[in-house]
Protein backbone atom coordinates (compact mmCIF):
# COMPACT_ATOMS: atom_id res chain seq x y z
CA UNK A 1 0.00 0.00 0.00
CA UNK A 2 1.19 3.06 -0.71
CA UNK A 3 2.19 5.36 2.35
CA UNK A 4 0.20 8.46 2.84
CA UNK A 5 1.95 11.33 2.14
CA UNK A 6 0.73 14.60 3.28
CA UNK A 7 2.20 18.43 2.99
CA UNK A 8 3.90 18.61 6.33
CA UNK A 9 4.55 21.81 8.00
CA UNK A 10 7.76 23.11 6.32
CA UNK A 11 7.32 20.96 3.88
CA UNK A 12 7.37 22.47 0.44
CA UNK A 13 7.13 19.33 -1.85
CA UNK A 14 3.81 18.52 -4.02
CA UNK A 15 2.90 14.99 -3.27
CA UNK A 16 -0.04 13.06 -5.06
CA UNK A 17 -2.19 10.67 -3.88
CA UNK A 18 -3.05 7.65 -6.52
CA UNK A 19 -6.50 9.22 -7.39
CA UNK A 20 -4.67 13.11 -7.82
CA UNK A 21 -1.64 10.89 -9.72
CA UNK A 22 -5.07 9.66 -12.01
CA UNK A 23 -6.65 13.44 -12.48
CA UNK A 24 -3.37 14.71 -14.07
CA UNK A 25 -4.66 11.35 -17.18
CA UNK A 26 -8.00 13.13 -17.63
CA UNK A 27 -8.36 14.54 -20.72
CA UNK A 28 -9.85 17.91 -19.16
CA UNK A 29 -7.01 20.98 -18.55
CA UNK A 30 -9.15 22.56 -15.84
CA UNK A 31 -9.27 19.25 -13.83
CA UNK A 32 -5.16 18.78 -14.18
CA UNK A 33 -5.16 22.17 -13.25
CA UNK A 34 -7.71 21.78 -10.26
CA UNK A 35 -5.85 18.51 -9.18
CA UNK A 36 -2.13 20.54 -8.86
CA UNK A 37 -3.97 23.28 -7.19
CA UNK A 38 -5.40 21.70 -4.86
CA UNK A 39 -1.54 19.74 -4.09
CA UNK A 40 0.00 22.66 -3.21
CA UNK A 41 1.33 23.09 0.58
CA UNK A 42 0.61 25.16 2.86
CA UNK A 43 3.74 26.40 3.56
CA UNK A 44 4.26 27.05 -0.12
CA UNK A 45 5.98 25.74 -3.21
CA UNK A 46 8.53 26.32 -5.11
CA UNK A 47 8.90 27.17 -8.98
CA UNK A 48 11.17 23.82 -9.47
CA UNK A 49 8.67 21.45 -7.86
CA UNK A 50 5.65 22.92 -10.14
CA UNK A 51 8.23 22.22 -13.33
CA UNK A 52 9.01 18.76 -12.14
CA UNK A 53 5.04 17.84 -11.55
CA UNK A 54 4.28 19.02 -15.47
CA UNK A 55 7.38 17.56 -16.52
CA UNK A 56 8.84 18.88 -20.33
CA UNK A 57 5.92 17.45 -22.09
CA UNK A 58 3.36 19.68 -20.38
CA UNK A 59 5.16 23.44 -21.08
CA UNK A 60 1.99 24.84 -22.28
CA UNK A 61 -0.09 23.25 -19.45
CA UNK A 62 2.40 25.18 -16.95
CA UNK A 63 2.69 28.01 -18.91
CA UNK A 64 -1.49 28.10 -18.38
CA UNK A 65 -1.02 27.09 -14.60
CA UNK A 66 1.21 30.51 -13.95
CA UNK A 67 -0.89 32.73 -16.01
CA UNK A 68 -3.84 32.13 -14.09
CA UNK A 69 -3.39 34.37 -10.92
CA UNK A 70 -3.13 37.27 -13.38
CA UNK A 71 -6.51 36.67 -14.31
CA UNK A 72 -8.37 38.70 -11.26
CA UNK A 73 -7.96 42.30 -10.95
CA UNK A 74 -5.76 41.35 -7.61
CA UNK A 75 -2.05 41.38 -8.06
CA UNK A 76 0.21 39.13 -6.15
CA UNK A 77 3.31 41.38 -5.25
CA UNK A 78 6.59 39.59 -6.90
CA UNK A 79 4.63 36.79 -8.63
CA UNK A 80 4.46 38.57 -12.03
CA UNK A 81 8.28 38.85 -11.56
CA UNK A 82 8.67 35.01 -10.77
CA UNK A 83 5.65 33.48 -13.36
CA UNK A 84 6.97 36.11 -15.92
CA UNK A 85 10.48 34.58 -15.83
CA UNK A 86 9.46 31.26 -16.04
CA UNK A 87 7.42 31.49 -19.11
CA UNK A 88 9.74 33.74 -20.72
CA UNK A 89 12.48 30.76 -19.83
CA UNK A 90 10.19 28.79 -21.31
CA UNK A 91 9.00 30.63 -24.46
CA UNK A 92 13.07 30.71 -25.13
CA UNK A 93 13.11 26.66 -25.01
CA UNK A 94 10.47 26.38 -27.34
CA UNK A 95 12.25 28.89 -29.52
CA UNK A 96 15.71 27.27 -29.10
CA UNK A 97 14.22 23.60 -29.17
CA UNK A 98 15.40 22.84 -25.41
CA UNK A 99 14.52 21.43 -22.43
CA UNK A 100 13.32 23.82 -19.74
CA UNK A 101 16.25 25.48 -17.71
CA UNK A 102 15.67 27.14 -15.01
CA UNK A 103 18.17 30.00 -12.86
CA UNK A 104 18.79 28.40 -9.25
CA UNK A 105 17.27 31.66 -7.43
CA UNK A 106 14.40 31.48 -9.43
CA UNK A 107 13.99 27.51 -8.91
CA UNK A 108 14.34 27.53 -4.83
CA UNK A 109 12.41 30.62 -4.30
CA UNK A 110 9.02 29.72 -2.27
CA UNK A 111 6.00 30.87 -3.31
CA UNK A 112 3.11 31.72 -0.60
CA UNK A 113 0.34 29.11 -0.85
CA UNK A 114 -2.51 31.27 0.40
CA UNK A 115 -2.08 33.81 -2.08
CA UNK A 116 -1.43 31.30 -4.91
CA UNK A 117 -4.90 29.37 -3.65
CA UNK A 118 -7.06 32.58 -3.78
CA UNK A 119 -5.86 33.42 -6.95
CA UNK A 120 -5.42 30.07 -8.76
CA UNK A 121 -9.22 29.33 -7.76
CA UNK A 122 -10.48 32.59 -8.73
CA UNK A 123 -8.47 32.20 -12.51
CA UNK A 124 -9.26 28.40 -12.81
CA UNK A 125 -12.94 29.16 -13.16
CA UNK A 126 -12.13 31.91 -15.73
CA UNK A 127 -9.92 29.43 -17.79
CA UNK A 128 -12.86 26.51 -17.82
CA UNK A 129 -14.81 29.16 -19.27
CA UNK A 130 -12.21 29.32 -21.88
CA UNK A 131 -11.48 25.84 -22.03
CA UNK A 132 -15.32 25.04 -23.50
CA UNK A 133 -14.91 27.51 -26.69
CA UNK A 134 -11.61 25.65 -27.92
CA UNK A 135 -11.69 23.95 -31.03
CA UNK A 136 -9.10 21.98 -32.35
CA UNK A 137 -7.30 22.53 -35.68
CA UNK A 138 -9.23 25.71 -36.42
CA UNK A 139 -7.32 27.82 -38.05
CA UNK A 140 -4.66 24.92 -38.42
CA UNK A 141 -2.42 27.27 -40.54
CA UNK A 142 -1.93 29.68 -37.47
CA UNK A 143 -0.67 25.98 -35.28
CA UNK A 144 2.23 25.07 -37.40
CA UNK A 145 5.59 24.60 -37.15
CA UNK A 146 8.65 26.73 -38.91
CA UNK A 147 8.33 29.96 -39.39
CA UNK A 148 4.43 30.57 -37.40
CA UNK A 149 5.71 28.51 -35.27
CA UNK A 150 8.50 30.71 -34.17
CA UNK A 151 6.21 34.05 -34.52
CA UNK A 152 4.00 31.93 -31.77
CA UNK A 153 7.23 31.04 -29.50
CA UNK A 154 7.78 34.60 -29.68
CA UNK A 155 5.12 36.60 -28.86
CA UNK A 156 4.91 34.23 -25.62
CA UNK A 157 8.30 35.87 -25.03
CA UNK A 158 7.00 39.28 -25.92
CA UNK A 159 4.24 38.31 -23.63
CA UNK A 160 6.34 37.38 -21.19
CA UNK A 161 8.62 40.46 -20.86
CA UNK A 162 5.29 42.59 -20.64
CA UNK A 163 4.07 40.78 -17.47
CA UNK A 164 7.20 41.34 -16.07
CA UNK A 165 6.81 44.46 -16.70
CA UNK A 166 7.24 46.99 -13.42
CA UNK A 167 3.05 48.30 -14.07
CA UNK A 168 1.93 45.88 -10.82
CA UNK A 169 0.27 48.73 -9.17
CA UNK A 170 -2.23 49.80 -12.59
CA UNK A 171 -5.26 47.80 -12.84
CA UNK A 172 -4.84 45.66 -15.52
CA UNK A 173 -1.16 45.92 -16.05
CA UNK A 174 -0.72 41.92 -15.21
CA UNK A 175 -4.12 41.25 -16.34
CA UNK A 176 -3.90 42.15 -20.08
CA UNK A 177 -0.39 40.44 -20.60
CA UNK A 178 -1.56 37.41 -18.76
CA UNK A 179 -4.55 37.14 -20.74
CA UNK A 180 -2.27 37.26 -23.99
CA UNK A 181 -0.10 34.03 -22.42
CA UNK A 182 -3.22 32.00 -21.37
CA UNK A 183 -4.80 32.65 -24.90
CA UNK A 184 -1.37 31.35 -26.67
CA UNK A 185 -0.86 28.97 -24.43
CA UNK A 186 -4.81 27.11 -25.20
CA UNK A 187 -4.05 27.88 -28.19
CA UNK A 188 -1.05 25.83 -28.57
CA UNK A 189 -1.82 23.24 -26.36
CA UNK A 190 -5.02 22.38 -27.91
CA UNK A 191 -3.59 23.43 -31.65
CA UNK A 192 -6.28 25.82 -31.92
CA UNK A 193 -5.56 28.87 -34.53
CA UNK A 194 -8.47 31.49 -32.67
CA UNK A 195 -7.16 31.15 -29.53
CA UNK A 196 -3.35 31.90 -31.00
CA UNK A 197 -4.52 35.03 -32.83
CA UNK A 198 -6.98 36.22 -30.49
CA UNK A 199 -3.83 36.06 -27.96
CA UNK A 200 -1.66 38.16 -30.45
CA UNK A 201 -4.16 40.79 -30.61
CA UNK A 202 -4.24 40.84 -26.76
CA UNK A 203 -0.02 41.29 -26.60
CA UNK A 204 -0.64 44.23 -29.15
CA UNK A 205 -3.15 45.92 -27.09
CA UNK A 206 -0.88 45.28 -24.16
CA UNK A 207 1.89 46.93 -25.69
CA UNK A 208 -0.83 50.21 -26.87
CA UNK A 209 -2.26 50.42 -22.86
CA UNK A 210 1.99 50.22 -21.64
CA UNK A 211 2.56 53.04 -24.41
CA UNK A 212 -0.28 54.87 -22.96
CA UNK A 213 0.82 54.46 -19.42
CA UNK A 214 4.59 55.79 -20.27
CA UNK A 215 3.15 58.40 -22.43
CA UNK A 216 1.32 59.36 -19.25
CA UNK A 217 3.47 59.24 -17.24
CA UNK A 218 5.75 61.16 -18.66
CA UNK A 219 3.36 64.09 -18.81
CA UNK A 220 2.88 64.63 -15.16
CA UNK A 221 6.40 64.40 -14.41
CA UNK A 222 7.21 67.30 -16.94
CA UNK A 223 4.02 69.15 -15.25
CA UNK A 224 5.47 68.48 -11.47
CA UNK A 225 8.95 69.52 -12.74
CA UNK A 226 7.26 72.37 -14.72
CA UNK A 227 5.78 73.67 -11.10
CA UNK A 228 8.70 73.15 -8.66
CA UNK A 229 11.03 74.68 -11.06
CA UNK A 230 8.64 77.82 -12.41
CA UNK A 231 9.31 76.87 -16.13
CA UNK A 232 6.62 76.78 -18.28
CA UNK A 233 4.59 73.40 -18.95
């Protein structure tokens, strides 16, 4: 029999019980997803134990498993940093054709549980909503390999980059870019061309709302300057 192994206190290893072990087989994403959710410990996890659970063959599955957080309006201070990271890491294998490396600070750094639960439940219902308008091989041209392949591999870099971006604190700064990844990431796990351009259009409308932000930005610093310093505006 096997032993029963539970998420100790300290302990920041998944373990799987034989019916969790038979979830991850089910041909459903949201019920993988639900099964590694509901895994986590309570003391947290680390970024190297969620790789090792999806394993090389599921990139796109863990790709969708750290965008959805970004999903509700709520940020999760550092996580974009972390998730962003990874899937950029991960964008760059696909790119490259190589297995999934990740940096040793990035691998051992513990992740809080609580805040990953809240958010990871909130997303997850999001994504099932999703996950019921897929289709596969629509748009089969968009799924390929070679060159659209490549474009695909990197706008999730592009994607990436912009949910690292440092925009935590605006409403919808992680949202939008996260949005992008999950789209690409159906997309490409399910080879389904809508979902793949849909999440192109969403990285270019990311990259219009971060120009609007700078642009911003950079109009009431010139007006603050303008009024300590008495030049004109």
């Amino acid at each position: 029999m096997e032993p029963d192994q539970r998420n100790l206190p300290g302990d920041h290893h998944i373990y799987l019980t034989q019916e969790q072990k038979a979830g991850l087989e089910k041909d459903s994403l949201g019920e993988k997803l639900k099964v590694v959710i509901d895994s986590l410990p309570e003391e947290g996890v680390s970024l190297a134990e969620i790789r090792d659970l999806f394993g090389q063959d599921g990139l796109m599955l863990l790709t969708i498993f750290l965008t959805i957080p970004f999903m509700v309006p709520v940020s999760i201070p550092g996580v974009s940093t972390v998730f962003g990271a990874a899937i950029l890491l991960i964008g760059l294998s696909r790119l490259l054709g190589r297995n999934l490396w990740l940096p040793k600070r990035f691998e051992e750094r513990i992740l809080p549980a609580e805040k990953l639960h809240a958010g990871l439940n909130q997303g997850l219902k999001f994504f099932r909503q999703l996950e019921r308008l897929t289709h596969p091989h629509r748009l089969k041209n968009l799924t390929s390999d070679g060159l659209r392949g490549a474009v695909n591999n990197f706008s999730l870099i592009i994607g990436a980059v912009l949910l690292m971006a440092p925009f935590g604190f605006v409403p919808f700064s992680n949202t939008l870019p996260g949005l992008a990844l999950l789209l690409l990431a159906i997309g490409l796990l399910q080879r389904d061309g809508l979902f793949i351009l849909l999440g192109h259009l969403v990285n270019l409308a990311t990259f219009v709302y971060f120009a609007f932000l700078i642009a911003g930005g950079t109009v009431i610093i010139q007006k603050i300057l303008s009024y300590f310093t008495g030049s004109p505006s």
